[in-house]
C-alpha atoms as a PDB file:
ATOM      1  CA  UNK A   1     -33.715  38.590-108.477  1.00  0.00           C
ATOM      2  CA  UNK A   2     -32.230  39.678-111.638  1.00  0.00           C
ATOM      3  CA  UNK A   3     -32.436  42.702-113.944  1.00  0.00           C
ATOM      4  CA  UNK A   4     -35.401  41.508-115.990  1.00  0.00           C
ATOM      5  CA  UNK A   5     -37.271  41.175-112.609  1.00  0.00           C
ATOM      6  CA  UNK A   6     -36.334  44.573-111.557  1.00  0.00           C
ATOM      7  CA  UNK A   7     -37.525  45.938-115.166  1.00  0.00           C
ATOM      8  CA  UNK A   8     -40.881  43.993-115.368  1.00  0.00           C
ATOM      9  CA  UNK A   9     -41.683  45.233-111.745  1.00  0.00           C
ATOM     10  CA  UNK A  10     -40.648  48.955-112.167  1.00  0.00           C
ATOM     11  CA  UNK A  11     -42.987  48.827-115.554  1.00  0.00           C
ATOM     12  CA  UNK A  12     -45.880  47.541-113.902  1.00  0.00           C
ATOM     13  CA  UNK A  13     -46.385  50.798-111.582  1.00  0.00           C
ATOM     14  CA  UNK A  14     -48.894  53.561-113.363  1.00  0.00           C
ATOM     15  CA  UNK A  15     -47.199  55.860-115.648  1.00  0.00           C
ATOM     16  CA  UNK A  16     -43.445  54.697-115.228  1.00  0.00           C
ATOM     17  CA  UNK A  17     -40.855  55.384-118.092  1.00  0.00           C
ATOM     18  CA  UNK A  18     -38.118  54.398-118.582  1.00  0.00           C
ATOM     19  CA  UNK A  19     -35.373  56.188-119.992  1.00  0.00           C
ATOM     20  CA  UNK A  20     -30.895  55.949-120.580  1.00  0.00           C
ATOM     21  CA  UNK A  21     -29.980  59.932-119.786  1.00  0.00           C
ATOM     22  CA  UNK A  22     -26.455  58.693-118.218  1.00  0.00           C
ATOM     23  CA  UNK A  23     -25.415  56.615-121.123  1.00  0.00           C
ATOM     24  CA  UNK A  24     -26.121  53.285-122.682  1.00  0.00           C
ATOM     25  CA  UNK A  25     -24.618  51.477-119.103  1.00  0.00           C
ATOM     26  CA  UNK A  26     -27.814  52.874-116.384  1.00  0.00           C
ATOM     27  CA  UNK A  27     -31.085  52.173-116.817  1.00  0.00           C
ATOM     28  CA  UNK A  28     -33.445  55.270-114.882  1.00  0.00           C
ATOM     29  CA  UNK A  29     -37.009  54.607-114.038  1.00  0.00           C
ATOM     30  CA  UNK A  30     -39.099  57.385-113.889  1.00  0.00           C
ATOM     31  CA  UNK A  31     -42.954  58.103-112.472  1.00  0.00           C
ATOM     32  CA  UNK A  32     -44.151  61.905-114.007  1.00  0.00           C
ATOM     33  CA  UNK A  33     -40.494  62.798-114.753  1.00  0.00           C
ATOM     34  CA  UNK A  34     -38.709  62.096-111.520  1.00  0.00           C
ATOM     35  CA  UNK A  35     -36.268  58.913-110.698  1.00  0.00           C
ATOM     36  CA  UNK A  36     -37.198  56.455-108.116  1.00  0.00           C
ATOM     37  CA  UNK A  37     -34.561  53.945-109.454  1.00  0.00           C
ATOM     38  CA  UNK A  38     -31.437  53.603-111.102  1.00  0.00           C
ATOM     39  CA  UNK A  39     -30.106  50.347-112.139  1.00  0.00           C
ATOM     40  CA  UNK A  40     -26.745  49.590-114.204  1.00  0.00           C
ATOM     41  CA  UNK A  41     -26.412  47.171-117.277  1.00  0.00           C
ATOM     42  CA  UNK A  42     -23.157  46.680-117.329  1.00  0.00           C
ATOM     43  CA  UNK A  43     -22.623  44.951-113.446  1.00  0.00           C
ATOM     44  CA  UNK A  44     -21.856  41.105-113.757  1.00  0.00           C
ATOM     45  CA  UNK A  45     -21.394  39.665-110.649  1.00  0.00           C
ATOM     46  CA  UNK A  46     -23.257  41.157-108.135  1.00  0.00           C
ATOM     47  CA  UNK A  47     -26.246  42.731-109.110  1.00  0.00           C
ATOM     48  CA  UNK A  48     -27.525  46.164-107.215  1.00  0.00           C
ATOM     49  CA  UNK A  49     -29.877  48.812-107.766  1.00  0.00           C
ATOM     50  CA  UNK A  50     -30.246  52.785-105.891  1.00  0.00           C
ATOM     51  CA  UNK A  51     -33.820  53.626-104.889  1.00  0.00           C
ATOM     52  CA  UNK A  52     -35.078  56.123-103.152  1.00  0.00           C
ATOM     53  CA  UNK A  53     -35.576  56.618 -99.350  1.00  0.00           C
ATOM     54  CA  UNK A  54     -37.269  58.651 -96.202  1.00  0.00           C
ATOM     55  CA  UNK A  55     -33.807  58.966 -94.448  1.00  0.00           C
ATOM     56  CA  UNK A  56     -34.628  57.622 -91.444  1.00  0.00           C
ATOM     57  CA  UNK A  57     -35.909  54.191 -92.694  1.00  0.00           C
ATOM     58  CA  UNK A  58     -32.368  54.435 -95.473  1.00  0.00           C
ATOM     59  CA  UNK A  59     -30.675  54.856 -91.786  1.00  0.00           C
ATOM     60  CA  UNK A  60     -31.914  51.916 -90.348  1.00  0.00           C
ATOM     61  CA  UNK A  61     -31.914  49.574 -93.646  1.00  0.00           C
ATOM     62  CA  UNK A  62     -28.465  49.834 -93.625  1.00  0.00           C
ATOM     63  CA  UNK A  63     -27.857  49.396 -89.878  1.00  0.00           C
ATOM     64  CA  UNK A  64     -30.323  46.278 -90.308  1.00  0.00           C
ATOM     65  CA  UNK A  65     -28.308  44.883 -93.616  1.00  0.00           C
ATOM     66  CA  UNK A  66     -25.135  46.001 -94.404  1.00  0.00           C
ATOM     67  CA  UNK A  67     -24.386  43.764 -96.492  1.00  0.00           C
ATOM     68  CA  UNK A  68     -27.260  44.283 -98.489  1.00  0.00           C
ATOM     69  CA  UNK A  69     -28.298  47.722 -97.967  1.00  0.00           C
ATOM     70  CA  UNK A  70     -25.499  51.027 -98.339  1.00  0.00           C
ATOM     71  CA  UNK A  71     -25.476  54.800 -99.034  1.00  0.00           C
ATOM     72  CA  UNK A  72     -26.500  55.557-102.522  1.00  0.00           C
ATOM     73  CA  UNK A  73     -24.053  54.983-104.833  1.00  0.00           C
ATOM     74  CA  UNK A  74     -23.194  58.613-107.071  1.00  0.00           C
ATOM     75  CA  UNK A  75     -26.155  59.971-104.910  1.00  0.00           C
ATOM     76  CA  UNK A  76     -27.763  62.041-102.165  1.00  0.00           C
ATOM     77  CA  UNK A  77     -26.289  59.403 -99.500  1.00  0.00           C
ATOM     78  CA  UNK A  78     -29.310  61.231 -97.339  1.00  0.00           C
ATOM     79  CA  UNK A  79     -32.092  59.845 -99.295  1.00  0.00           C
ATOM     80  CA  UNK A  80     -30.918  56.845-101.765  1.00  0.00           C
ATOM     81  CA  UNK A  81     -29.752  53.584-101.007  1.00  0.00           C
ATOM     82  CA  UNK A  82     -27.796  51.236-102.752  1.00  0.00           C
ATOM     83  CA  UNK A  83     -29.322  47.826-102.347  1.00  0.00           C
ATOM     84  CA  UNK A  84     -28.182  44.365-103.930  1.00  0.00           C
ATOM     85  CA  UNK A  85     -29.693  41.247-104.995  1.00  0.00           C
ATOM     86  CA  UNK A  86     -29.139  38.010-103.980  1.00  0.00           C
ATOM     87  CA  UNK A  87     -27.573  38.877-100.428  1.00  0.00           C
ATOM     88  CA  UNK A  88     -29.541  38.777 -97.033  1.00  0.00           C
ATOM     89  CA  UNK A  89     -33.177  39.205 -98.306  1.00  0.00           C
ATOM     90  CA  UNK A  90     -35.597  37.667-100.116  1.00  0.00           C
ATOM     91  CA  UNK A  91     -37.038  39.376-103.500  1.00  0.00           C
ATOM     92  CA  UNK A  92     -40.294  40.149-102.113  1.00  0.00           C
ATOM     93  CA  UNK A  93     -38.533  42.478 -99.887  1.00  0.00           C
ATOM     94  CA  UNK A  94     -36.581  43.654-102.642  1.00  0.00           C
ATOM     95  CA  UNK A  95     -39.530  44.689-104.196  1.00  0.00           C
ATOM     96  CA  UNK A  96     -41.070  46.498-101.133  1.00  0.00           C
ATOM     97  CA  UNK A  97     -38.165  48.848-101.680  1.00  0.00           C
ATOM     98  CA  UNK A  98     -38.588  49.891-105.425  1.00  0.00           C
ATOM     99  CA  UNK A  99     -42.663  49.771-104.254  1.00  0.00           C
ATOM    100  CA  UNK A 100     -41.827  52.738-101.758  1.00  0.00           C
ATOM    101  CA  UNK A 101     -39.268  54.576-103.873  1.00  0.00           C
ATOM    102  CA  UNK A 102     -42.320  54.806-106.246  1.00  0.00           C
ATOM    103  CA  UNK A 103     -44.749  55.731-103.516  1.00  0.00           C
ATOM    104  CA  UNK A 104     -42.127  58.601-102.338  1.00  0.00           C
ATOM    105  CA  UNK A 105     -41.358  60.215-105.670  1.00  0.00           C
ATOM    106  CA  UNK A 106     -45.456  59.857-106.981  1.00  0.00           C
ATOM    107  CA  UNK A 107     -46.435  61.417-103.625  1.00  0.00           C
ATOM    108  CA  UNK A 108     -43.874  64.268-103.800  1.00  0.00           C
ATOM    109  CA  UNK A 109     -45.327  65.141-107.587  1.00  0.00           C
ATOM    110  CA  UNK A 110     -47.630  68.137-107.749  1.00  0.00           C
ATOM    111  CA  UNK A 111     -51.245  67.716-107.935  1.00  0.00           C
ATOM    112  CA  UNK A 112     -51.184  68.670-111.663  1.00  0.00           C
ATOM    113  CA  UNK A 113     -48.724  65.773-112.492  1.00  0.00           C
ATOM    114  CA  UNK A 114     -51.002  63.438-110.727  1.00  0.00           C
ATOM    115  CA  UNK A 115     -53.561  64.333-111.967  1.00  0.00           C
ATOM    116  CA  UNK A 116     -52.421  63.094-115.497  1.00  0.00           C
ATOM    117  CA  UNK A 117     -51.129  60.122-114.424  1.00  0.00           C
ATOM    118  CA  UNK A 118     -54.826  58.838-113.251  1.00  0.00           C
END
C-alpha cells in the first residue's frame, strides 16, 4: 500500500474532505468535520498512517501486531493507532482499519450532521 492508495480509499467514503491544518507535511481526512485519519507526506521509508480506534480493539491490534500496529503517534494513545504499511498485513486489512475509523467518527456525528451528509 502506498499513499495514493490510502488517498483514493479515504475519498471514496460519503462526504470525506480532505484538508492540511498541521502544515504542508500531514494530510487529515475528515467525514462532517471530524478526523478519522492522519497521514504524513513527508515519510520515505516506511510508510504509516494514525486512525482511529474503540480502545479495546486499538488494545488488542497492537498486542496482535506490534510491529505493525502502535499507540497513536502525537495522539490520544487511548483511541488512535499508528499503523504501517507494508509490515505484517495485507492491504485489505489495512483498509478495514481506515473503513472503521470512518464508521467510528460518522457514527459519533450528531443526527443533524448526518443528516447532510445523506
Amino acid at each position: 500500500m502506498n499513499i495514493e492508495d490510502i488517498r483514493e480509499h479515504c475519498l471514496t467514503k460519503p462526504a470525506v474532505t480532505e484538508e492540511l491544518p498541521f502544515g504542508p507535511d500531514t494530510l487529515v481526512f475528515k467525514v462532517g468535520g471530524k478526523v478519522f485519519l492522519l497521514v504524513g507526506l513527508d515519510q520515505v521509508e516506511s510508510l504509516s498512517f494514525n486512525v482511529k480506534c474503540n480502545p479495546d480493539v486499538a488494545v488488542e491490534l497492537r498486542l496482535n501486531y506490534p510491529e505493525t500496529v502502535i499507540p497513536g503517534y502525537h495522539m490520544n494513545k487511548k483511541h488512535w493507532n499508528t499503523v504501517y504499511c507494508n509490515r505484517q498485513l495485507s492491504d485489505e486489512r489495512l483498509r478495514t482499519f481506515i473503513d472503521d475509523s470512518y464508521a467510528l467518527v460518522y457514527n459519533s456525528l450528531s443526527k443533524a450532521v448526518k443528516a447532510t451528509i445523506k
